[in-house]
Protein backbone atom coordinates (compact mmCIF):
# COMPACT_ATOMS: atom_id res chain seq x y z
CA UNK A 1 -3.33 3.47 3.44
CA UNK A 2 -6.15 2.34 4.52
CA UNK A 3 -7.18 -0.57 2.70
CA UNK A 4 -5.71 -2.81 5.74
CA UNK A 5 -8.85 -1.76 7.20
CA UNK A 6 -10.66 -3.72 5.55
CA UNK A 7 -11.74 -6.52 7.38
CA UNK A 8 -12.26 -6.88 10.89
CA UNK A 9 -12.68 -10.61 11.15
CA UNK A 10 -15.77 -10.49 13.16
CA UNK A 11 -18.09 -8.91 10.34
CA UNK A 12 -21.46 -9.86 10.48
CA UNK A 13 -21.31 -10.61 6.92
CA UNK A 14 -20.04 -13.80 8.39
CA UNK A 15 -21.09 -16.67 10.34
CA UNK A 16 -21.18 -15.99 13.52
CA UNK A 17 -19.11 -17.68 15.98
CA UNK A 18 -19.65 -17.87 19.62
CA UNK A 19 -16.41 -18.00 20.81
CA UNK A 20 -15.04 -15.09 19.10
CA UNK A 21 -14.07 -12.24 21.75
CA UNK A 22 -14.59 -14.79 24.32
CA UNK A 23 -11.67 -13.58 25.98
CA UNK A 24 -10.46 -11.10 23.64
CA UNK A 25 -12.82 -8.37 24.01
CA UNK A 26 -14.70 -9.95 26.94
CA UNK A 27 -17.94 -10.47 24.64
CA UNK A 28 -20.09 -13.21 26.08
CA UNK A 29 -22.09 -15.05 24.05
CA UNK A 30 -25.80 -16.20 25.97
CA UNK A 31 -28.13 -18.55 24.26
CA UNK A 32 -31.69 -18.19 25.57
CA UNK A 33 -35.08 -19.88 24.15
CA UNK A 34 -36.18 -17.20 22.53
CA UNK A 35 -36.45 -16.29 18.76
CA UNK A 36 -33.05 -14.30 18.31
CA UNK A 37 -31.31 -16.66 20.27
CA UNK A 38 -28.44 -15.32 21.18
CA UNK A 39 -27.69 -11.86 23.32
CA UNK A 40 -24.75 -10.22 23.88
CA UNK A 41 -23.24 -9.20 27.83
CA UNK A 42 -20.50 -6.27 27.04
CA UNK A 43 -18.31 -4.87 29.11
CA UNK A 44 -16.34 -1.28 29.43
CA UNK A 45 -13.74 -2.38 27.59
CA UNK A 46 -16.26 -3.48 25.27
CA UNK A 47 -18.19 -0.05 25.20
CA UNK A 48 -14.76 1.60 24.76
CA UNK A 49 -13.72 -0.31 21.50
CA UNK A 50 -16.79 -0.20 20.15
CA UNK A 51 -17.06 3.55 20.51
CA UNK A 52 -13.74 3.73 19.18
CA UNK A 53 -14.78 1.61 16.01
CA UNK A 54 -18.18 4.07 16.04
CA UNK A 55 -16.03 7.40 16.43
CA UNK A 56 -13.61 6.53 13.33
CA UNK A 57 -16.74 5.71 11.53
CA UNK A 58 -18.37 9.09 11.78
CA UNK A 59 -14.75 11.15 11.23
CA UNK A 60 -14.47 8.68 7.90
CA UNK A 61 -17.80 10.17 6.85
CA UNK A 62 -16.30 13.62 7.79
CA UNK A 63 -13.39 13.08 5.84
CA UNK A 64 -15.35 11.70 2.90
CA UNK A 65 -18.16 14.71 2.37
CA UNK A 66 -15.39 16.90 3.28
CA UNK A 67 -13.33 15.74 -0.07
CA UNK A 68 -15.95 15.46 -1.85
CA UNK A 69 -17.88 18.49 -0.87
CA UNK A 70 -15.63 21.29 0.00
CA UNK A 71 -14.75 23.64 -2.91
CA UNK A 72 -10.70 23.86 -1.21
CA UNK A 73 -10.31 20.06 -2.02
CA UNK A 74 -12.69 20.00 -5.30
CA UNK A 75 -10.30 17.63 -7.69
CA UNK A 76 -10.65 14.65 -9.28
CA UNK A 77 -7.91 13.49 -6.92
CA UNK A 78 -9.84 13.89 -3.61
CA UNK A 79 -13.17 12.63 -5.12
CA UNK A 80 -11.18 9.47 -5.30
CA UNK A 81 -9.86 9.28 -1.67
CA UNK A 82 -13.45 10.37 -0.66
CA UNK A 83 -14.51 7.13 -2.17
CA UNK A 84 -11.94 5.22 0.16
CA UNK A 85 -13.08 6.84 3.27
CA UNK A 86 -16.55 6.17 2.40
CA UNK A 87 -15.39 2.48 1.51
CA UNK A 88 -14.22 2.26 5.56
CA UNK A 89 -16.87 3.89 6.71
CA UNK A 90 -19.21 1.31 5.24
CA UNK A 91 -16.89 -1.22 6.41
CA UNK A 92 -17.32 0.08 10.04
CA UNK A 93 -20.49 0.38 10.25
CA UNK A 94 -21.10 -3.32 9.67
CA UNK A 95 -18.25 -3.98 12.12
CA UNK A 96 -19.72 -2.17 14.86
CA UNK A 97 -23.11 -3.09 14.54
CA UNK A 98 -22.11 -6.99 14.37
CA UNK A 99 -19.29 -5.87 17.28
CA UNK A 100 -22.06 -4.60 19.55
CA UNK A 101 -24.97 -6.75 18.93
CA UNK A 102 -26.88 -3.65 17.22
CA UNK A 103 -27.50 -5.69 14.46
CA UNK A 104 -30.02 -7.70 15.84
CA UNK A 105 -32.48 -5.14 15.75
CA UNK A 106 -32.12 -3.59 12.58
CA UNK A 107 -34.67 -4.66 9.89
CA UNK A 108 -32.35 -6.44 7.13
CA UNK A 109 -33.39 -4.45 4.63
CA UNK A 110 -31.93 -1.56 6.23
CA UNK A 111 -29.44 -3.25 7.50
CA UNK A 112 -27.91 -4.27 4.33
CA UNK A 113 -28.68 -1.28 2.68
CA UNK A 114 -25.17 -0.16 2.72
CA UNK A 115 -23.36 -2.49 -0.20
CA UNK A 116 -20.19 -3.82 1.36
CA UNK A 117 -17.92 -2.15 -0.85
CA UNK A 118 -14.65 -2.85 0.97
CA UNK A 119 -12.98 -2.59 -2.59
CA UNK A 120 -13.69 0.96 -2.91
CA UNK A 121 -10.45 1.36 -0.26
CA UNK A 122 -7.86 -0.11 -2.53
CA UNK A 123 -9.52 1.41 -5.73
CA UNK A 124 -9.96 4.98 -4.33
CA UNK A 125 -6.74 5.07 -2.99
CA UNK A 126 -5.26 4.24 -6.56
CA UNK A 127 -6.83 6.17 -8.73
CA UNK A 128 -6.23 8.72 -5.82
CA UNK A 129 -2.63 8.45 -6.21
CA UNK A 130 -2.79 8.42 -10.06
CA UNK A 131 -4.66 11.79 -10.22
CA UNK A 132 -2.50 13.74 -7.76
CA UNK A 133 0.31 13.31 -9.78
CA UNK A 134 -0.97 13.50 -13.17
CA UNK A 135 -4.16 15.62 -12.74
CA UNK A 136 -4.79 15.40 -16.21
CA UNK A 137 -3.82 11.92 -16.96
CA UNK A 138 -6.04 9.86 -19.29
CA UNK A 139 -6.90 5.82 -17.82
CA UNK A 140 -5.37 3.35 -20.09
CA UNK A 141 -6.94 -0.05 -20.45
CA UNK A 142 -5.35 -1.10 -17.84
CA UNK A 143 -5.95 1.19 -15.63
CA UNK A 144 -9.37 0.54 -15.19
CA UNK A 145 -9.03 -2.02 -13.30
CA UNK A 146 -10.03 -0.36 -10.57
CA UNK A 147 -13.62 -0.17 -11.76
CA UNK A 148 -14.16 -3.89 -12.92
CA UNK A 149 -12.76 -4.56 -8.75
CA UNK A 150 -15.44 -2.58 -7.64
CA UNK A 151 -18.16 -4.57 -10.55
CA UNK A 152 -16.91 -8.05 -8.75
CA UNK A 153 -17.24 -6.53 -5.70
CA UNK A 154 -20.59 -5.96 -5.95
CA UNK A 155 -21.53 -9.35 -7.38
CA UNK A 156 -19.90 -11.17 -4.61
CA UNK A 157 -21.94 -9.14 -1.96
CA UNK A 158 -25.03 -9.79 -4.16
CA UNK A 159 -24.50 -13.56 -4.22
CA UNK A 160 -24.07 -13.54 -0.50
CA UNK A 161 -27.40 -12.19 -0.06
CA UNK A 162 -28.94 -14.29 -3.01
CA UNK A 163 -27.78 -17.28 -1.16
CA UNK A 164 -28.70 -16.00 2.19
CA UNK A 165 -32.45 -15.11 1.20
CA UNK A 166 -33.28 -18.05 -1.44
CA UNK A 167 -31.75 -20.81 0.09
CA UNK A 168 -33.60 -22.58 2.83
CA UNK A 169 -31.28 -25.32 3.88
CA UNK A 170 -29.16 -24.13 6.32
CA UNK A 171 -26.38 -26.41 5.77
CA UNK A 172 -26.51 -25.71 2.08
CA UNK A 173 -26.45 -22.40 2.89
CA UNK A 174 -23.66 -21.78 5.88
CA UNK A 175 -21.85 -23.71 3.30
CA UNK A 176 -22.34 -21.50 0.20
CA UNK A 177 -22.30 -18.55 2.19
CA UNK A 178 -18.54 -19.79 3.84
CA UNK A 179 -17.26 -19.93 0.65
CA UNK A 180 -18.40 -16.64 -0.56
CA UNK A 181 -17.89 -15.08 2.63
CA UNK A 182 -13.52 -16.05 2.58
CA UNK A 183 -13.17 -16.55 -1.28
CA UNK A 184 -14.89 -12.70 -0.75
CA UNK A 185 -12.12 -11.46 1.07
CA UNK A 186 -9.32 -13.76 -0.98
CA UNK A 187 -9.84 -11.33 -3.62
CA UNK A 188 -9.82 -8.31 -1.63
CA UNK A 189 -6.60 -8.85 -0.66
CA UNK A 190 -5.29 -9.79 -3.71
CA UNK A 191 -6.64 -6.73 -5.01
CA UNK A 192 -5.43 -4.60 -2.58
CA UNK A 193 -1.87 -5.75 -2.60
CA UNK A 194 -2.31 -5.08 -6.50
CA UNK A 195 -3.60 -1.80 -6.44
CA UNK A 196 -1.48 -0.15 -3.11
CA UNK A 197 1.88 -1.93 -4.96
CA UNK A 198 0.89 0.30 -8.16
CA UNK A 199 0.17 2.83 -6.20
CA UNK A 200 3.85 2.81 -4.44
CA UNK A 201 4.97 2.28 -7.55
CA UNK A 202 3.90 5.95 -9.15
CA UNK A 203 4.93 7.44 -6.06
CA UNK A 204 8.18 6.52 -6.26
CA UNK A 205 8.27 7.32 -9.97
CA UNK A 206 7.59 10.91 -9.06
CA UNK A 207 10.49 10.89 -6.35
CA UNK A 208 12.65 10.45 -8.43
CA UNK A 209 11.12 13.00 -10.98
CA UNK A 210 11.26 15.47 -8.01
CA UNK A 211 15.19 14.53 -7.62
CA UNK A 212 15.91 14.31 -10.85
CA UNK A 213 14.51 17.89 -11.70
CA UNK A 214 14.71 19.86 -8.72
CA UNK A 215 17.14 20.99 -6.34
CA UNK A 216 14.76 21.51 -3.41
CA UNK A 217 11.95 18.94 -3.96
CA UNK A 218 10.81 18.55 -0.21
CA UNK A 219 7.99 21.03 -0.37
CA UNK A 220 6.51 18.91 -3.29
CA UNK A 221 7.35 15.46 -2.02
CA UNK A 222 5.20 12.58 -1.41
CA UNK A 223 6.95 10.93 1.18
CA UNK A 224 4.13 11.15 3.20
CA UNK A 225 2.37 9.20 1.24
CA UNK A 226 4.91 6.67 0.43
CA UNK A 227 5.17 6.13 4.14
CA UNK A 228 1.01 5.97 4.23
CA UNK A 229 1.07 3.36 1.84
CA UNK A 230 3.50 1.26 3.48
CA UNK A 231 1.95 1.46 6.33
CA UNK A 232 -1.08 0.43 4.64
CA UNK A 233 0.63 -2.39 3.59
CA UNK A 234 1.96 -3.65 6.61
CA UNK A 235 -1.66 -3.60 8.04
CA UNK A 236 -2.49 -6.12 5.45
CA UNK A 237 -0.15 -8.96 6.91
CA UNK A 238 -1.85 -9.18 11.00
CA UNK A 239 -5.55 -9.63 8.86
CA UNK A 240 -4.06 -11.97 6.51
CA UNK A 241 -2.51 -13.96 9.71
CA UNK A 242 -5.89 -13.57 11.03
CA UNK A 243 -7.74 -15.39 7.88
CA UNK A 244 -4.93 -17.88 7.97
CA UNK A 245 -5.28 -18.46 11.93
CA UNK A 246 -9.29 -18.12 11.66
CA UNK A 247 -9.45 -21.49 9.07
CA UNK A 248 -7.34 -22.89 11.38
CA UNK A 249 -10.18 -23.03 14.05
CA UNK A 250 -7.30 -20.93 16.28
CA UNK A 251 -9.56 -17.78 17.16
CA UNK A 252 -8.63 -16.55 19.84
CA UNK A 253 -4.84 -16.00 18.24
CA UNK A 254 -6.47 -14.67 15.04
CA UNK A 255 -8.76 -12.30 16.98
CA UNK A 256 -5.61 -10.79 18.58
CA UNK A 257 -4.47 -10.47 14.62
CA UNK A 258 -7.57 -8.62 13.71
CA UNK A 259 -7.60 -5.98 16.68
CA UNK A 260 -4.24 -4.99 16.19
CA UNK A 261 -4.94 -4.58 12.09
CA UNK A 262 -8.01 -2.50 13.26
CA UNK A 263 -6.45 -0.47 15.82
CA UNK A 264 -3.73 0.21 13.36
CA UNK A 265 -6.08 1.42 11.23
CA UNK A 266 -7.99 3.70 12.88
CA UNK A 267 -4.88 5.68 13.90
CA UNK A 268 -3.93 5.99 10.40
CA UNK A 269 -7.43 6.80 9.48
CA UNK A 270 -7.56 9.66 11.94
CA UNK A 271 -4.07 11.01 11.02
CA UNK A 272 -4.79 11.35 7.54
CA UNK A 273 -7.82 13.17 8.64
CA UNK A 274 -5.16 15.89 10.69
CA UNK A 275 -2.65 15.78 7.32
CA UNK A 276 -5.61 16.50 4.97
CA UNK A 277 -7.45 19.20 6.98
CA UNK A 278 -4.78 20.87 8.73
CA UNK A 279 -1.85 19.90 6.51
CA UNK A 280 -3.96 20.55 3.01
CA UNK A 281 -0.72 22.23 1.37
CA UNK A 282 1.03 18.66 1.49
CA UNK A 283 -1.34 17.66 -1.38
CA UNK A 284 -0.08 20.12 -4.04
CA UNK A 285 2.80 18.58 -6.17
CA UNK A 286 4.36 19.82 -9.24
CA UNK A 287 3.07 18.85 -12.46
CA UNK A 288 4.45 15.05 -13.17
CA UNK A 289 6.01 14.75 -16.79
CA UNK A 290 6.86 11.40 -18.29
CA UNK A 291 10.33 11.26 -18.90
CA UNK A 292 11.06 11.21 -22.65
CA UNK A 293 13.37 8.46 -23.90
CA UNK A 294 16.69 8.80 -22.87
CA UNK A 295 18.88 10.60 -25.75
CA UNK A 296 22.71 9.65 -26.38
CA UNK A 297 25.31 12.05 -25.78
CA UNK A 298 26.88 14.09 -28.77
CA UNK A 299 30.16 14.74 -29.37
CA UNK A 300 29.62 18.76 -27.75
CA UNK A 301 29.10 16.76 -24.62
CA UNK A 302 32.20 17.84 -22.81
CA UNK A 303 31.97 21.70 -24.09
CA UNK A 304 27.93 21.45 -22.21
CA UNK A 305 29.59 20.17 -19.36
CA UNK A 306 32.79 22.91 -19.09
CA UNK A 307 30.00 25.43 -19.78
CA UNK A 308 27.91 23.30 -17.04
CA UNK A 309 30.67 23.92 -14.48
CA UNK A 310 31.16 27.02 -15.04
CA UNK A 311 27.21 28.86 -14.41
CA UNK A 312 27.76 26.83 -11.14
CA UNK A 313 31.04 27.38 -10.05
CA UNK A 314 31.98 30.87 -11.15
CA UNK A 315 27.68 32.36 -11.26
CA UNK A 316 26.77 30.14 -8.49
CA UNK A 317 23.59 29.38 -9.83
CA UNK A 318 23.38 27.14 -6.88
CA UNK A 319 22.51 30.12 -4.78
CA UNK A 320 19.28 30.51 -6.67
CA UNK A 321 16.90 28.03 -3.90
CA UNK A 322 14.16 27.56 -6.52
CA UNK A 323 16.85 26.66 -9.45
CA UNK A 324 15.72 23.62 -11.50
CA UNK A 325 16.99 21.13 -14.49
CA UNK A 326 14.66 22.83 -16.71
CA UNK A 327 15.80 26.68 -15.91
CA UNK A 328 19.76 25.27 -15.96
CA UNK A 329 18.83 23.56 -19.53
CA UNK A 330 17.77 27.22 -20.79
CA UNK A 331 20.70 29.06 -19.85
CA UNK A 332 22.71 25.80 -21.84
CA UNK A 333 20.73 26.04 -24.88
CA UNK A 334 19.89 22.51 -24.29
CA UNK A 335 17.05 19.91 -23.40
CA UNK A 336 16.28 19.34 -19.97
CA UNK A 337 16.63 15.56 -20.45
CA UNK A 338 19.88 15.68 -22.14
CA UNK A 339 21.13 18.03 -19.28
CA UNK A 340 20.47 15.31 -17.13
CA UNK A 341 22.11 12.83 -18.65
CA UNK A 342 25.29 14.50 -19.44
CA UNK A 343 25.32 14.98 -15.07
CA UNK A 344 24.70 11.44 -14.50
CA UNK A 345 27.41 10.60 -17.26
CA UNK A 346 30.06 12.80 -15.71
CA UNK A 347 29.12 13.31 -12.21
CA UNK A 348 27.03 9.69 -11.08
CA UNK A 349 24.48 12.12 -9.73
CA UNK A 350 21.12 13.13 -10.20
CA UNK A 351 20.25 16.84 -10.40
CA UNK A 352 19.35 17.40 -6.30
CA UNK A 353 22.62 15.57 -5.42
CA UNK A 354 24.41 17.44 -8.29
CA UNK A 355 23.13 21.23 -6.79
CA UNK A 356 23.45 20.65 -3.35
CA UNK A 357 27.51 18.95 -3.45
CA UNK A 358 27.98 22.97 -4.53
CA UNK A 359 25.65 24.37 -1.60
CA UNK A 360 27.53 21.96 0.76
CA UNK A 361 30.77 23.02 -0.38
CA UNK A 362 29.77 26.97 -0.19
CA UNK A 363 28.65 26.11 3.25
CA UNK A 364 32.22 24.64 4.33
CA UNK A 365 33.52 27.52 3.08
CA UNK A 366 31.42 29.85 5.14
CA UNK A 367 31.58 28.18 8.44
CA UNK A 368 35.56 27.80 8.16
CA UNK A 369 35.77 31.27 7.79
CA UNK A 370 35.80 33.95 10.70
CA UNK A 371 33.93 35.92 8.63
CA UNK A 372 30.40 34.61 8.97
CA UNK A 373 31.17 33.57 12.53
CA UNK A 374 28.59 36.11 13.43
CA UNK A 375 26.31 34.11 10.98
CA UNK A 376 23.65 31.20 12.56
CA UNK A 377 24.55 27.48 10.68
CA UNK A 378 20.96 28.16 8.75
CA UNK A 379 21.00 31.60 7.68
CA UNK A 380 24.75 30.48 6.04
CA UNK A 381 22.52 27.43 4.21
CA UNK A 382 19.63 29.42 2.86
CA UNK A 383 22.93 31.90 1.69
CA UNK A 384 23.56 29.44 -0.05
CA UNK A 385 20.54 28.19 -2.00
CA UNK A 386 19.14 25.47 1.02
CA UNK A 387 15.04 26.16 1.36
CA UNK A 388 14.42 23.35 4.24
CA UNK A 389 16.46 22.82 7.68
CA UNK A 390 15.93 18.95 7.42
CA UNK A 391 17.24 18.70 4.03
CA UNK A 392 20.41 20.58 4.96
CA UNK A 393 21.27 18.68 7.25
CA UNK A 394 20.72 15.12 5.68
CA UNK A 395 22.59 16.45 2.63
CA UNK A 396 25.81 17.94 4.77
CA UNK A 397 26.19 14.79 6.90
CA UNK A 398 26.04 12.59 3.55
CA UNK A 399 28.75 14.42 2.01
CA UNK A 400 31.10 15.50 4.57
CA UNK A 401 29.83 12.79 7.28
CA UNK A 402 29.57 15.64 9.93
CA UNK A 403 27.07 17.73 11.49
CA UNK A 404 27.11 21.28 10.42
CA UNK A 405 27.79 21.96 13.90
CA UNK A 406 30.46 19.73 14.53
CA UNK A 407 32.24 20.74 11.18
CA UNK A 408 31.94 24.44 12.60
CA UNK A 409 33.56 23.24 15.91
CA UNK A 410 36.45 21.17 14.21
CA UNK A 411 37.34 24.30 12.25
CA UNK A 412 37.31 26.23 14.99
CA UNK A 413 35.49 28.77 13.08
C-alpha cells in the first residue's frame, strides 16, 4: 500500500530548488539579504495542502500506536504495519516542514532527529503480509531481507548528513549530497517494487488456498489487500515519472507527478485507517498451510470419485455453508490433497467452483419450481449452502450466464 508514499519530490532532504511549486502549488520563492535567505509567501491553497499533508501525518501516528499499542490488534502482524505507518509518518513530517517553510526554524538537530526511514513502508508492509497469513511462520534467509533494507537505509541517511556537516565546499558537497540524495531513492524503489511484488505474491498464494479448500472463502479473503497492494503499486509509477521528469530539469511536469502520487496516497492512507479500525474483522484469515507435494492418483481413483458424487448429489453435502476439502476428505477416508486432485483430474475445477456448480444447480431447481415461489432469490441460496449475496451472484451468472432474477423470470417461476 503505502510505500508509493514515499517520496514527495520536494523533501527537504534535497536541494532545494526555487522553482519548484512555482506554479504548482503557488509557493513563491523570495530571496532577501538576510542570513536564511530565502522566505516562503503561501497561499490558501497552500495552507490547505499542507494541512492535508499535516492531518495524514498525525492519523499515521494514530494508526501506528494504535497497532502497536492496543491489546485488540496485539500480533506480530500489526506490529509490522505499525512500522509502515510510522515509516510515512516520518516521511511526512519532513515533507511538510520542507512544504511549508517550517523547517527553517527548527534547530537541525531536532530537525533531523527523526531518521528518514522511508524503507520501513515497503519492509513493514511485507513482513506484514507474511505474518497475517502464516502467524507462526519462521523467516528464512531470505526473508530477511527486509531488515538488511532498513540497515542500508540507515547508512544512506547517515552519509547524507556526514557529507552535509563535514564537508565545507559547497560544490563538493551539493554534488555528493545529489548523488546520495537520488541514488537514495533509486534503491527505495527498487526495494519497494521487490518487497510489495512478494508481498502480492503470498497473497495470491493464499487465494488460491482459500479456493482450493473452501467453499465459501469470502469472509477470509484478502482481496482487500490484493487490491491495497496494487494500488500501492500503481502509486509507484507518477513518483518514478516524477524522478525521471525531475533529472530532466522539467519540474513543473514532475511536480504535477508527485502531487498526484501524494494525494493518492493519503486517501489510501486514511482508508486503511477506516478498514483497520472499523473493519478489524477483515484481518482474521484462516490458518495458511503449505500445500504438500502433489500425490499421483491410484488406481481406486474412480471408486473416490463415484463415492465423491454421491455425498454430494444424493446427501447434498453442498447444503452444509461451512463444508470444506478437509471435512469432505474425512467422510472419503482420504487426504485432503489427494481429494483435490482427483476434482481437478475429473472435474477441471478447484474445490469452491466444484461446491458451488451443485448449489447453482439446487438453486435452478428451486426457482423453476412453483413451489418456492413464495421463497426470496437469497433465502433459496443460503437453502442451499451460499453464506454471501455477492458471491451468489458472481457464481450463478458464471455458470448459467444469467441473473438469478432473470433466470426466475425466463422460467416463469
Amino acid at each position: 500500500m503505502i510505500y508509493s508514499s514515499i517520496l514527495l519530490q520536494t523533501s527537504s532532504k534535497a536541494t532545494l530548488n526555487p522553482s519548484k511549486f512555482a506554479i504548482l502549488t503557488n509557493v513563491r520563492f523570495i530571496y532577501s539579504e538576510s542570513a536564511k535567505g530565502m522566505e516562503y509567501q503561501l497561499t490558501a491553497q497552500d495552507y490547505l495542502f499542507g494541512g492535508g499533508i499535516f492531518i495524514t501525518m498525525v492519523h499515521a501516528l494514530l494508526l501506528a500506536a494504535i497497532l502497536f499499542f492496543n491489546q485488540r490488534f496485539s500480533t506480530k502482524a500489526n506490529k509490522y504495519l505499525a512500522l509502515a505507518a510510522l515509516g510515512i509518518a516520518i516521511l511526512l513530517y519532513y515533507e511538510f516542514t520542507g512544504y511549508t517553510g517550517v523547517d527553517q526554524y527548527i534547530p537541525w538537530y531536532i530537525y533531523e532527529l527523526p531518521i528518514y526511514m522511508v524503507s520501513a513502508i515497503p519492509v513493514g508492509i511485507f513482513y506484514y503480509v507474511l505474518f497475517l497469513i502464516q502467524p507462526d511462520h519462521q523467516l528464512q534467509k531470505w526473508e530477511r531481507i527486509g531488515f538488511w533494507i532498513l540497515a542500508v537505509n540507515v547508512f544512506l541517511d547517515s552519509l547524507y548528513l556526514l557529507i552535509d556537516g563535514f564537508i565545507a565546499d559547497e560544490t563538493l558537497n551539493e554534488t555528493l549530497n545529489n548523488y546520495v540524495y537520488y541514488g537514495t531513492y533509486i534503491y527505495l524503489i527498487i526495494c519497494a517494487w521487490y518487497l510489495l511484488l512478494q508481498a502480492l505474491k503470498r497473497v495470491n498464494q493464499y487465494q488460491k488456498f482459500l479456493y482450493d479448500n473452501y467453499s465459501n472463502p469470502k469472509e477470509n479473503s484478502l482481496q482487500w489487500l490484493k487490491t491495497i497492494l496494487l494500488a500501492s503499486l500503481a502509486l509507484l509509477i507518477p513518483f518514478m515519472v516524477g524522478l525521471i521528469l525531475e533529472l530532466t530539469d522539467q519540474d513543473i511536469a514532475s511536480e504535477v507527478a508527485y502531487v498526484l502520487m501524494t494525494t493518492g496516497m493519503m486517501i489510501l492512507l486514511f482508508w486503511m485507517g477506516y478498514a483497520i479500525i472499523l473493519k478489524y474483522n477483515w484481518f482474521e484469515v484462516v490458518p495458511y498451510e503449505v500445500q504438500a507435494t502433489e500425490q499421483k492418483l491410484s488406481d481406486k481413483t474412480q471408486v473416490y470419485y463415484e463415492h465423491l458424487l454421491q455425498l454430494i448429489q444424493e446427501e447434498k453435502l453442498y447444503q452444509d455453508a461451512n463444508l470444506n476439502l478437509n471435512r469432505l476428505s474425512e467422510k472419503l477416508d482420504i487426504s485432503s490433497g489427494y481429494l483435490s486432485k482427483i476434482i481437478q483430474e475429473q472435474e477441471q475445477k478447484n474445490f469452491f467452483e466444484f461446491i458451488n456448480f451443485y448449489r447453482v444447480e439446487a438453486v435452478k431447481t428451486k426457482l423453476s419450481s412453483n413451489e418456492y415461489h413464495h421463497l426470496t432469490i437469497m433465502a433459496i441460496a443460503e437453502e442451499s449452502g451460499f453464506k454471501s449475496r455477492s458471491t451468489f451472484y458472481t457464481v450463478f451468472k458464471k455458470f448459467t450466464g444469467q441473473t438469478p432474477a432473470a433466470f426466475r423470470q425466463a422460467q416463469g417461476a
